[in-house]
PDB file of N, CA and C in Angstrom:
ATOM      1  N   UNK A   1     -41.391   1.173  15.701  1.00  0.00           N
ATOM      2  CA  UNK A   1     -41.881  -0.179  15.561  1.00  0.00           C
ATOM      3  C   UNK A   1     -40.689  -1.128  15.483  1.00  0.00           C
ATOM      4  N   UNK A   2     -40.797  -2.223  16.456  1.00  0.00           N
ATOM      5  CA  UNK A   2     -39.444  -3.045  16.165  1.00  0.00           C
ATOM      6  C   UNK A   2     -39.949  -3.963  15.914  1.00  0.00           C
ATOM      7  N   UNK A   3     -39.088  -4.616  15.314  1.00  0.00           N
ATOM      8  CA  UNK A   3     -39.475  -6.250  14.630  1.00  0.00           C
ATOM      9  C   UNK A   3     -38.663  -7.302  15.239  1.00  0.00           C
ATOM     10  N   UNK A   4     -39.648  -8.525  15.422  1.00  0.00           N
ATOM     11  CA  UNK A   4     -39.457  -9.394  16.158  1.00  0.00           C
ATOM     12  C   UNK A   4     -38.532 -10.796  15.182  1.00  0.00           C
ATOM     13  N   UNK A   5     -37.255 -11.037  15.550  1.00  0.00           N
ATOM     14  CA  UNK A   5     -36.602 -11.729  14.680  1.00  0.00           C
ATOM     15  C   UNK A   5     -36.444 -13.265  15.465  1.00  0.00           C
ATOM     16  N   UNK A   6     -37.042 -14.647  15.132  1.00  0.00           N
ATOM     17  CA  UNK A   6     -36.553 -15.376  15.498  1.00  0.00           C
ATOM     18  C   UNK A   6     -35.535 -15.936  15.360  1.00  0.00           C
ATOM     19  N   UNK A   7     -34.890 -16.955  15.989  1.00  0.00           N
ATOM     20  CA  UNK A   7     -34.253 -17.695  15.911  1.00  0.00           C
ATOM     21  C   UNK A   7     -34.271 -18.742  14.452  1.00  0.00           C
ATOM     22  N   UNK A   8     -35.302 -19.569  14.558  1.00  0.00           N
ATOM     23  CA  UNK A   8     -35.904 -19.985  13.622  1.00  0.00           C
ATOM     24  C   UNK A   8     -35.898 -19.350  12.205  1.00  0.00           C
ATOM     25  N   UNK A   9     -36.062 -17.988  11.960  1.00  0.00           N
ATOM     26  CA  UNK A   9     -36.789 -17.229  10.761  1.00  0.00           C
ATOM     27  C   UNK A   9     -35.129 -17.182  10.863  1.00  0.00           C
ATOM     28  N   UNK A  10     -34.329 -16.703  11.144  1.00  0.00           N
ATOM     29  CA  UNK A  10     -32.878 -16.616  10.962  1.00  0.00           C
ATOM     30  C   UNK A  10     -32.026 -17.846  10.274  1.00  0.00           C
ATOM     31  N   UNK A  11     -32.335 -19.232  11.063  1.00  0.00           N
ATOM     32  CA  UNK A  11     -31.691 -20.270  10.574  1.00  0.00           C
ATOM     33  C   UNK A  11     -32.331 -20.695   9.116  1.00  0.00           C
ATOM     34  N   UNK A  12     -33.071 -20.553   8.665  1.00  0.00           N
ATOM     35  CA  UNK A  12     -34.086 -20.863   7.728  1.00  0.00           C
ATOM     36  C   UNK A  12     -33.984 -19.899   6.907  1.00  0.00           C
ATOM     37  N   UNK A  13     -33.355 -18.332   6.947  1.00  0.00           N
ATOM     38  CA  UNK A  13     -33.347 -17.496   5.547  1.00  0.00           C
ATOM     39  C   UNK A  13     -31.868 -17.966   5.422  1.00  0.00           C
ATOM     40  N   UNK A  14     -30.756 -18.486   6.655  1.00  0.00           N
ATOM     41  CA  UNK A  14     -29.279 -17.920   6.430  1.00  0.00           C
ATOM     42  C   UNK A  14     -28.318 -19.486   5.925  1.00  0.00           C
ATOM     43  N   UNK A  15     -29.026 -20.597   6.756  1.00  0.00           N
ATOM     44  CA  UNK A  15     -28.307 -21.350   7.083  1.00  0.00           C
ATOM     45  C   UNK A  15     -29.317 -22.782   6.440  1.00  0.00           C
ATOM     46  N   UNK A  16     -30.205 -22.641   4.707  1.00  0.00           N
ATOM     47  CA  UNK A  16     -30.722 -23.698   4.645  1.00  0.00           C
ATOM     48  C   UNK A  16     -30.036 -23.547   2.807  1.00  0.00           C
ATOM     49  N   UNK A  17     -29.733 -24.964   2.533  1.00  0.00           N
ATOM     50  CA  UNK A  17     -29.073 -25.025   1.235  1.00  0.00           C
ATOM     51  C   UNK A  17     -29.655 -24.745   0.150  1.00  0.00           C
ATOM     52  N   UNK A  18     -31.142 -24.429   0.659  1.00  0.00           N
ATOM     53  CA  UNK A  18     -32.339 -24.139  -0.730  1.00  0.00           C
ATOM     54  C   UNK A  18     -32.921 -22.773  -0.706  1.00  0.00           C
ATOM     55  N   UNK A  19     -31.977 -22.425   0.217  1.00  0.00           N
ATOM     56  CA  UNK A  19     -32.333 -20.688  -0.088  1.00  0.00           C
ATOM     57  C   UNK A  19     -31.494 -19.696  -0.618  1.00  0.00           C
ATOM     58  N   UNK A  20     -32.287 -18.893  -1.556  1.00  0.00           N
ATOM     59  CA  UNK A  20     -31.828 -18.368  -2.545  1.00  0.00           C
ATOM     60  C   UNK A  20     -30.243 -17.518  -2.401  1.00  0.00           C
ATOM     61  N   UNK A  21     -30.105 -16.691  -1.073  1.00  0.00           N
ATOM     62  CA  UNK A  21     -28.886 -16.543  -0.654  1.00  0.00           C
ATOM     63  C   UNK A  21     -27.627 -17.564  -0.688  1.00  0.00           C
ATOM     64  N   UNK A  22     -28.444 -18.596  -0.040  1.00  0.00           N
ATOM     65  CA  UNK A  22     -27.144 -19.733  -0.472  1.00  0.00           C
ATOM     66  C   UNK A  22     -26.653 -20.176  -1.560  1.00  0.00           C
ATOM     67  N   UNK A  23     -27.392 -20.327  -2.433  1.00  0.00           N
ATOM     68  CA  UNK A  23     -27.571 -20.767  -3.542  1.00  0.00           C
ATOM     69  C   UNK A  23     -26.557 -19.694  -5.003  1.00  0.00           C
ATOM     70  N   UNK A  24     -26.902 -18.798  -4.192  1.00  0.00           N
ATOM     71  CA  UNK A  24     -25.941 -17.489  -4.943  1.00  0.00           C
ATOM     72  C   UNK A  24     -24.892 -17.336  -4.515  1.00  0.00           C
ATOM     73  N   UNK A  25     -24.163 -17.879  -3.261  1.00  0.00           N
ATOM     74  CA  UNK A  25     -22.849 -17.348  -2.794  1.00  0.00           C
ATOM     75  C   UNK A  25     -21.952 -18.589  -3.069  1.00  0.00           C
ATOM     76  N   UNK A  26     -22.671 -19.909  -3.413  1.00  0.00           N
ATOM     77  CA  UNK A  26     -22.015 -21.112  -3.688  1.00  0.00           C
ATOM     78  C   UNK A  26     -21.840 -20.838  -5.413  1.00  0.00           C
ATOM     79  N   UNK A  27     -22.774 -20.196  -5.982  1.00  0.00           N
ATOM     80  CA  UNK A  27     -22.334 -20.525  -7.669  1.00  0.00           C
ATOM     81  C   UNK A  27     -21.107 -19.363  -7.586  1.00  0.00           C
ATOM     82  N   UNK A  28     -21.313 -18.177  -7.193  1.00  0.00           N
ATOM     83  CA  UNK A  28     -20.108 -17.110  -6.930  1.00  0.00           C
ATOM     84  C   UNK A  28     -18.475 -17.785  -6.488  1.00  0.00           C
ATOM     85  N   UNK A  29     -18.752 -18.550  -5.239  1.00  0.00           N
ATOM     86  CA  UNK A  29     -17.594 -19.518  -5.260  1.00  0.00           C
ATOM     87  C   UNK A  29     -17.251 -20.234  -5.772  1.00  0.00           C
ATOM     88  N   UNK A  30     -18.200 -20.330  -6.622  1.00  0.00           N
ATOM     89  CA  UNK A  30     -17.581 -21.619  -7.658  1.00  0.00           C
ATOM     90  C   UNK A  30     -17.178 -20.944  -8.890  1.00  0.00           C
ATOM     91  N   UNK A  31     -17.832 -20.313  -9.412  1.00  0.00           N
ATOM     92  CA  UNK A  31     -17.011 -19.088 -10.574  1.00  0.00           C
ATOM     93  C   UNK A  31     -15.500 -18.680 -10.145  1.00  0.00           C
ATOM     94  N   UNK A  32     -15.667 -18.104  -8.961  1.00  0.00           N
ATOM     95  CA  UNK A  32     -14.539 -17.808  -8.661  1.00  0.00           C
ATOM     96  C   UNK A  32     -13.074 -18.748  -8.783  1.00  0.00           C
ATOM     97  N   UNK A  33     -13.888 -20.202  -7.872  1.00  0.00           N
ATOM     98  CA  UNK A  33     -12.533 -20.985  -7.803  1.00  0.00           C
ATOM     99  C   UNK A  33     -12.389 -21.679  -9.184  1.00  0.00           C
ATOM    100  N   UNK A  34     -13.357 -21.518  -9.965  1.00  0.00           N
ATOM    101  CA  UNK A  34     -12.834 -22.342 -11.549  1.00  0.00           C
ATOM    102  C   UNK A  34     -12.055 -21.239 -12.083  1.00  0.00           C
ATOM    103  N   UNK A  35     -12.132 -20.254 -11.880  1.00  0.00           N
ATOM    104  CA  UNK A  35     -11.789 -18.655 -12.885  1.00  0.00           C
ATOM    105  C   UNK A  35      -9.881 -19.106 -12.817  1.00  0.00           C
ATOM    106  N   UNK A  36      -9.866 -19.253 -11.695  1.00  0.00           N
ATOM    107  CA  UNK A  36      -7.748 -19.447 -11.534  1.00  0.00           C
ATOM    108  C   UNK A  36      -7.334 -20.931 -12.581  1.00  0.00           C
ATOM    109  N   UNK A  37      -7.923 -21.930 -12.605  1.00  0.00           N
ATOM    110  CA  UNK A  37      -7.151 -22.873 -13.737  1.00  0.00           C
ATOM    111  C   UNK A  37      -7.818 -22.236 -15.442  1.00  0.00           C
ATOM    112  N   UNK A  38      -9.276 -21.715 -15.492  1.00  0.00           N
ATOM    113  CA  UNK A  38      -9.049 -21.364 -16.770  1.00  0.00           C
ATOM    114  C   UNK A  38      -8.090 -20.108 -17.206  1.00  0.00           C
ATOM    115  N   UNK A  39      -7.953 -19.388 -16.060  1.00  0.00           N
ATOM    116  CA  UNK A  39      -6.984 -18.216 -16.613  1.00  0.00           C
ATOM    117  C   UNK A  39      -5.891 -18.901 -17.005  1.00  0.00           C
ATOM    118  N   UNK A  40      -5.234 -19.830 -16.478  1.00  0.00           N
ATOM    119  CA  UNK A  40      -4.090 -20.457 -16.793  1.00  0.00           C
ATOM    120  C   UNK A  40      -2.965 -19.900 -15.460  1.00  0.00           C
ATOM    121  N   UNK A  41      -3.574 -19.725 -14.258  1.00  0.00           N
ATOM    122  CA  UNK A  41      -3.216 -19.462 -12.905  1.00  0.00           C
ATOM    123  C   UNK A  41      -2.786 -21.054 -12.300  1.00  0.00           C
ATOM    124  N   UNK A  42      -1.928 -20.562 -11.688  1.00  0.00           N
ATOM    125  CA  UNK A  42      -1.168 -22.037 -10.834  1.00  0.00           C
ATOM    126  C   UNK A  42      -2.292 -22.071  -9.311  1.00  0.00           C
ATOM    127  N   UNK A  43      -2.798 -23.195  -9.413  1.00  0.00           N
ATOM    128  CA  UNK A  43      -3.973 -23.201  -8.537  1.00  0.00           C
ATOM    129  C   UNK A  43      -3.397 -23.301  -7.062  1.00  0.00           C
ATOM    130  N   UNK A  44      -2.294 -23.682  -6.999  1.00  0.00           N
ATOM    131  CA  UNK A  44      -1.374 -24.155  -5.789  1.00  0.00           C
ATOM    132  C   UNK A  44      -1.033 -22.420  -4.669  1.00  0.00           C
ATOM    133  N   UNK A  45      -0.492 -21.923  -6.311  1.00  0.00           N
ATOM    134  CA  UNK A  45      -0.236 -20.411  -5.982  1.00  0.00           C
ATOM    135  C   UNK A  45      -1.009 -19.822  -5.798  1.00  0.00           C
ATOM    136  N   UNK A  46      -2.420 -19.853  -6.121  1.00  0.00           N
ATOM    137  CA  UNK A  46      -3.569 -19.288  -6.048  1.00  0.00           C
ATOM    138  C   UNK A  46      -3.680 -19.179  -4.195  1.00  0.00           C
ATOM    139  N   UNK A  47      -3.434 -20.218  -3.978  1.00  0.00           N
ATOM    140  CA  UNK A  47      -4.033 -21.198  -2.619  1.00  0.00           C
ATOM    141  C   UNK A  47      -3.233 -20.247  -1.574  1.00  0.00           C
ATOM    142  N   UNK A  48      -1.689 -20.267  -1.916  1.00  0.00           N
ATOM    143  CA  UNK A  48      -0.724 -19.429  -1.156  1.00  0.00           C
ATOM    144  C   UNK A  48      -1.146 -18.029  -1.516  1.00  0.00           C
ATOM    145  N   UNK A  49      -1.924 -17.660  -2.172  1.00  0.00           N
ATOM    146  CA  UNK A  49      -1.773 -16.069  -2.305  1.00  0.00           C
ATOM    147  C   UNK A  49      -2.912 -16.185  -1.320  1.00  0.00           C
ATOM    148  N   UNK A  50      -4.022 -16.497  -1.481  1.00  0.00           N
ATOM    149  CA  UNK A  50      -4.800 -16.483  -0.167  1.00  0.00           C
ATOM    150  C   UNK A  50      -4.819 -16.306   1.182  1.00  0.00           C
ATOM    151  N   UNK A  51      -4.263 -17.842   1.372  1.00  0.00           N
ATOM    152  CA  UNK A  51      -3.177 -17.972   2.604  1.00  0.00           C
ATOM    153  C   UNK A  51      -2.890 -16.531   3.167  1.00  0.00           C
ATOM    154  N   UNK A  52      -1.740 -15.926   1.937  1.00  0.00           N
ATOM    155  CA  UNK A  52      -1.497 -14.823   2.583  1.00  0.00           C
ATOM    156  C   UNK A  52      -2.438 -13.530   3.132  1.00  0.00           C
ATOM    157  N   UNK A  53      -3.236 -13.268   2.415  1.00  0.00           N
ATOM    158  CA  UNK A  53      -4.056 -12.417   2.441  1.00  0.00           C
ATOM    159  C   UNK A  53      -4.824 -12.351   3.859  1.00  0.00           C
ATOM    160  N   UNK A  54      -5.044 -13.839   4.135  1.00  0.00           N
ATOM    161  CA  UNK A  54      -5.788 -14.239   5.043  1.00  0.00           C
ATOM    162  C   UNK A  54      -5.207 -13.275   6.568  1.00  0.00           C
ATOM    163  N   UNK A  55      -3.806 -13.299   6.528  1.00  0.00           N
ATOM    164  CA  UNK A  55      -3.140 -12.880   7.607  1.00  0.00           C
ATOM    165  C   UNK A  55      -3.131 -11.375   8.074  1.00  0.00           C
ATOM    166  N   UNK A  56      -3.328 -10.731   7.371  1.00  0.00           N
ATOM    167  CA  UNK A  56      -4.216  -9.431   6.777  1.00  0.00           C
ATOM    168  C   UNK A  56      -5.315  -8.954   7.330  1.00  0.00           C
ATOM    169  N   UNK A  57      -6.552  -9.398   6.464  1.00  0.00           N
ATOM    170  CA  UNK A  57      -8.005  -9.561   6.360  1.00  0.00           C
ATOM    171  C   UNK A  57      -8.298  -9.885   7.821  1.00  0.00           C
ATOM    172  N   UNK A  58      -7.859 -11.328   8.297  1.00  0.00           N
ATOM    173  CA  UNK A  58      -8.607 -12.238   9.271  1.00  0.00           C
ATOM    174  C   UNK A  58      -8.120 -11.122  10.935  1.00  0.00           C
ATOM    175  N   UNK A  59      -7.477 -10.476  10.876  1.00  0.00           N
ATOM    176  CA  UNK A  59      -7.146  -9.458  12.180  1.00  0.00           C
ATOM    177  C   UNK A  59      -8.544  -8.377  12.456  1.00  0.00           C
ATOM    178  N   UNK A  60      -8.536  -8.101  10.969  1.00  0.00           N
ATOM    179  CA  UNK A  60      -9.129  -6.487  11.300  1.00  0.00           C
ATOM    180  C   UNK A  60     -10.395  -7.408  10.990  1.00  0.00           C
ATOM    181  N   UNK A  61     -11.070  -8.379  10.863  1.00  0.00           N
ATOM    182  CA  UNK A  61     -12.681  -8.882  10.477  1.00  0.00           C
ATOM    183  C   UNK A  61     -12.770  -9.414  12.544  1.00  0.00           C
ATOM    184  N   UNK A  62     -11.816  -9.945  13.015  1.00  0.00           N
ATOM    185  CA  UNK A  62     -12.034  -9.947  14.688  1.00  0.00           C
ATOM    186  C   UNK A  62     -11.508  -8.459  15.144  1.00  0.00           C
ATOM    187  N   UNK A  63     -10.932  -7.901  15.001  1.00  0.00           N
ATOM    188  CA  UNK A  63     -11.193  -6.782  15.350  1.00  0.00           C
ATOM    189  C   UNK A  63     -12.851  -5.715  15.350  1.00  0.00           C
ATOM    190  N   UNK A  64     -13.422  -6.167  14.461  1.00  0.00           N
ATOM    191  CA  UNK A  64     -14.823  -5.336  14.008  1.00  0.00           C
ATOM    192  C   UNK A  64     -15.373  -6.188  14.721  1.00  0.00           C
ATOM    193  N   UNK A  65     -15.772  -7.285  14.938  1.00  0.00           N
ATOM    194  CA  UNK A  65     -16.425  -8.050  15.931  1.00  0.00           C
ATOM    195  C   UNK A  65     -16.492  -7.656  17.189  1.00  0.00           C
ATOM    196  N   UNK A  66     -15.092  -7.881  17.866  1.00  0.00           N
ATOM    197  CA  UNK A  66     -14.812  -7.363  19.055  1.00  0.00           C
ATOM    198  C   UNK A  66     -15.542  -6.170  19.165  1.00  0.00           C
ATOM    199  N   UNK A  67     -15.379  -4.871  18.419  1.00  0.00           N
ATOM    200  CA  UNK A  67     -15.912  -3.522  18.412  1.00  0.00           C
ATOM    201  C   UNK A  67     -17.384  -3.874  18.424  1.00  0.00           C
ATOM    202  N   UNK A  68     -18.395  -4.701  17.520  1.00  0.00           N
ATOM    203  CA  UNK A  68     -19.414  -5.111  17.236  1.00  0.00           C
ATOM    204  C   UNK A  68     -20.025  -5.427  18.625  1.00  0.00           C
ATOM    205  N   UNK A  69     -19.102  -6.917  19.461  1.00  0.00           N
ATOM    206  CA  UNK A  69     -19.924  -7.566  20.140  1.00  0.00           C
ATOM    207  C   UNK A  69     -20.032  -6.836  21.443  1.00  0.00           C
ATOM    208  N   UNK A  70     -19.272  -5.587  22.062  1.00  0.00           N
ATOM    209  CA  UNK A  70     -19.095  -4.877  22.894  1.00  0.00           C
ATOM    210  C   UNK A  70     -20.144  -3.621  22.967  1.00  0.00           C
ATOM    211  N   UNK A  71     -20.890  -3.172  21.713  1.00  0.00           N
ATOM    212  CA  UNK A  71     -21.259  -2.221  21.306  1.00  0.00           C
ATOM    213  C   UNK A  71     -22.845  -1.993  22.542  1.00  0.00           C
ATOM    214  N   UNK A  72     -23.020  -1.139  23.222  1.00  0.00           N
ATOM    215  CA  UNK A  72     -24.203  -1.787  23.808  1.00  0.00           C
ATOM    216  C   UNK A  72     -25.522  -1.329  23.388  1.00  0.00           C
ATOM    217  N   UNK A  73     -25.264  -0.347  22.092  1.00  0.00           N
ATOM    218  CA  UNK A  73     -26.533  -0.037  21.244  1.00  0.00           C
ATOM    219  C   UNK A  73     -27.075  -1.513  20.789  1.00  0.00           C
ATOM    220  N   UNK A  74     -26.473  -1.523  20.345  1.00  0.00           N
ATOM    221  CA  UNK A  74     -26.363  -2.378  19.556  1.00  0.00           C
ATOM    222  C   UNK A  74     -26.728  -4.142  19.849  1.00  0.00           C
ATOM    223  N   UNK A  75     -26.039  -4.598  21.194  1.00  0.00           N
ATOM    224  CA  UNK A  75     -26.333  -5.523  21.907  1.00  0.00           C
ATOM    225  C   UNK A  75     -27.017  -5.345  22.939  1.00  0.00           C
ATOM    226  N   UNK A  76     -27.189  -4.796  23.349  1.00  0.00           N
ATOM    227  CA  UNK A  76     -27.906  -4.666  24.671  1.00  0.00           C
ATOM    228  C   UNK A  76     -27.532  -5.514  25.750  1.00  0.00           C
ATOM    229  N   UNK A  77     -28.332  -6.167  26.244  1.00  0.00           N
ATOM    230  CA  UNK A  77     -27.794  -6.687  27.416  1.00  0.00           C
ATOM    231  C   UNK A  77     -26.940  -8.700  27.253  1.00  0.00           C
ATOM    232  N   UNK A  78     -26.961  -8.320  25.810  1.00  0.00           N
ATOM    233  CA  UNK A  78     -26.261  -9.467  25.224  1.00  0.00           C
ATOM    234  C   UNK A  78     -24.792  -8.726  24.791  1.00  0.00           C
ATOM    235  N   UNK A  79     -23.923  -8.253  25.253  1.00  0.00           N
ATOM    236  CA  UNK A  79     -22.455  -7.968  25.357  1.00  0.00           C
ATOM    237  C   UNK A  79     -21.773  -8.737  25.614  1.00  0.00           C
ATOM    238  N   UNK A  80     -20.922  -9.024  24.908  1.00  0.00           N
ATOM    239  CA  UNK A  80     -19.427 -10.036  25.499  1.00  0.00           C
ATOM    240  C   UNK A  80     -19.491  -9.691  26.640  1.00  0.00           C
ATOM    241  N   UNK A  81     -19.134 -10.979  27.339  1.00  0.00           N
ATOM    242  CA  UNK A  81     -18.250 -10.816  28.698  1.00  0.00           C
ATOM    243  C   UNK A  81     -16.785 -11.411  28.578  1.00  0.00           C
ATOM    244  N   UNK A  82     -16.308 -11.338  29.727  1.00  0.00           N
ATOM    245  CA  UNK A  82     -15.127 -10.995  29.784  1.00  0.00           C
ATOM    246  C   UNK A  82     -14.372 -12.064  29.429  1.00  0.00           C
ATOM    247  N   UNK A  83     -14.693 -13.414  29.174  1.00  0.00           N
ATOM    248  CA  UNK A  83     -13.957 -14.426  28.406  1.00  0.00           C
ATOM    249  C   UNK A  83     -14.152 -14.441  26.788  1.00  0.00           C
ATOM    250  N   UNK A  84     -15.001 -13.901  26.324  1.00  0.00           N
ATOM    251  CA  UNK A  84     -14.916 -13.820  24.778  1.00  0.00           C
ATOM    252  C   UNK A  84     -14.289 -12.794  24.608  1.00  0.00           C
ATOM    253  N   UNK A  85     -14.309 -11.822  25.231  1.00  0.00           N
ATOM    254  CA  UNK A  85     -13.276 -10.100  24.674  1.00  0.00           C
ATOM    255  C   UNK A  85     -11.944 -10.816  24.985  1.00  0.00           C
ATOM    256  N   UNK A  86     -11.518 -11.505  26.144  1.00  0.00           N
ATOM    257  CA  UNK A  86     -10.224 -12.274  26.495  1.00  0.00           C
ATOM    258  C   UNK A  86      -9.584 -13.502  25.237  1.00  0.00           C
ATOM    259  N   UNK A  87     -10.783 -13.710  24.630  1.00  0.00           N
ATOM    260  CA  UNK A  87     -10.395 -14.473  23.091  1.00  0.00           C
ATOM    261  C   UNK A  87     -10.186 -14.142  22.312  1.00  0.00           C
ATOM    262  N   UNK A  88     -11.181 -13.233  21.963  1.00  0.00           N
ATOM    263  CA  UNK A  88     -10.548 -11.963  20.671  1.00  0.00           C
ATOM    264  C   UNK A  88      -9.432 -11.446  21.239  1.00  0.00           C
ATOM    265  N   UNK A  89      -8.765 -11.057  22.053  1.00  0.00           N
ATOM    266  CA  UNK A  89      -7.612 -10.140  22.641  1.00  0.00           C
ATOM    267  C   UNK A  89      -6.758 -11.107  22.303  1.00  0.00           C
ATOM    268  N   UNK A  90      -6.629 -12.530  22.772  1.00  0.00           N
ATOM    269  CA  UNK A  90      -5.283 -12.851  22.790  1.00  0.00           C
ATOM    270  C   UNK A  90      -5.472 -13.506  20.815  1.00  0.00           C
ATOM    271  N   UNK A  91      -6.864 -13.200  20.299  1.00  0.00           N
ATOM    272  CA  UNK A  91      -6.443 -13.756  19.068  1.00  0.00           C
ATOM    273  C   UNK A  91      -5.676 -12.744  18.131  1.00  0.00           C
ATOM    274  N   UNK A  92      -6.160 -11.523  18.809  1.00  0.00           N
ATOM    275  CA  UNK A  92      -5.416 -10.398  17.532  1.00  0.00           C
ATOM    276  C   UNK A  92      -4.231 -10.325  18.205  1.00  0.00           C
ATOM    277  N   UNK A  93      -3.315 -10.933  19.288  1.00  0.00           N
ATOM    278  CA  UNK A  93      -2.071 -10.324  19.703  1.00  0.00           C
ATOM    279  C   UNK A  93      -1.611 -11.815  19.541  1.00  0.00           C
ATOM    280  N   UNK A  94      -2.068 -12.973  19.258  1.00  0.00           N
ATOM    281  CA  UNK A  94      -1.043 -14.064  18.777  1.00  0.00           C
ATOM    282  C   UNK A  94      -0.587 -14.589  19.650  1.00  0.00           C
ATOM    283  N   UNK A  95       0.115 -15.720  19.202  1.00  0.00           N
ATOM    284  CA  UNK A  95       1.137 -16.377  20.291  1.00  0.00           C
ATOM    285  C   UNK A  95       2.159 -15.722  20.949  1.00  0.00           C
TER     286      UNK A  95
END
């Protein structure tokens, strides 16, 4: 049995400010980003430790995509073509 997912039913559970998902990942961010000045954390440094991390993290999260959007279980006849795999490529190999 497969289930039929709209468009609609998608924007409306993922992408509306009064739903309960949202609503939980904004107080989480906000715990989070108050948590560094009450620790008595330099918020600046906070910012740069991120930063860094980011350089890290942000490779291998387009990397899984790439793997993701290629997959053809998975996509079916909605697969990257050859200018989005050509974006991810030159994004994980940089300037």
């Amino acid at each position: 049995m497969t289930t039929v997912v709209r468009e609609r039913d998608v924007l409306t559970i993922f992408l509306t400010s009064r739903s309960a998902r949202f609503r939980i990942l904004g107080g989480v961010a906000c715990v989070i980003a108050l948590a560094v000045p009450v620790l008595g954390a330099n918020p600046i440094m906070a910012q740069v430790a991120t930063q860094i991390s980011q350089v890290f993290i942000l490779p291998l999260a387009v990397l899984i995509l790439l793997l993701l959007c290629n997959n053809k279980e998975l996509m079916g006849n909605q697969r990257a073509n050859w200018l989005l795999n050509a974006g991810m490529v030159a994004t994980l190999t940089g300037p």
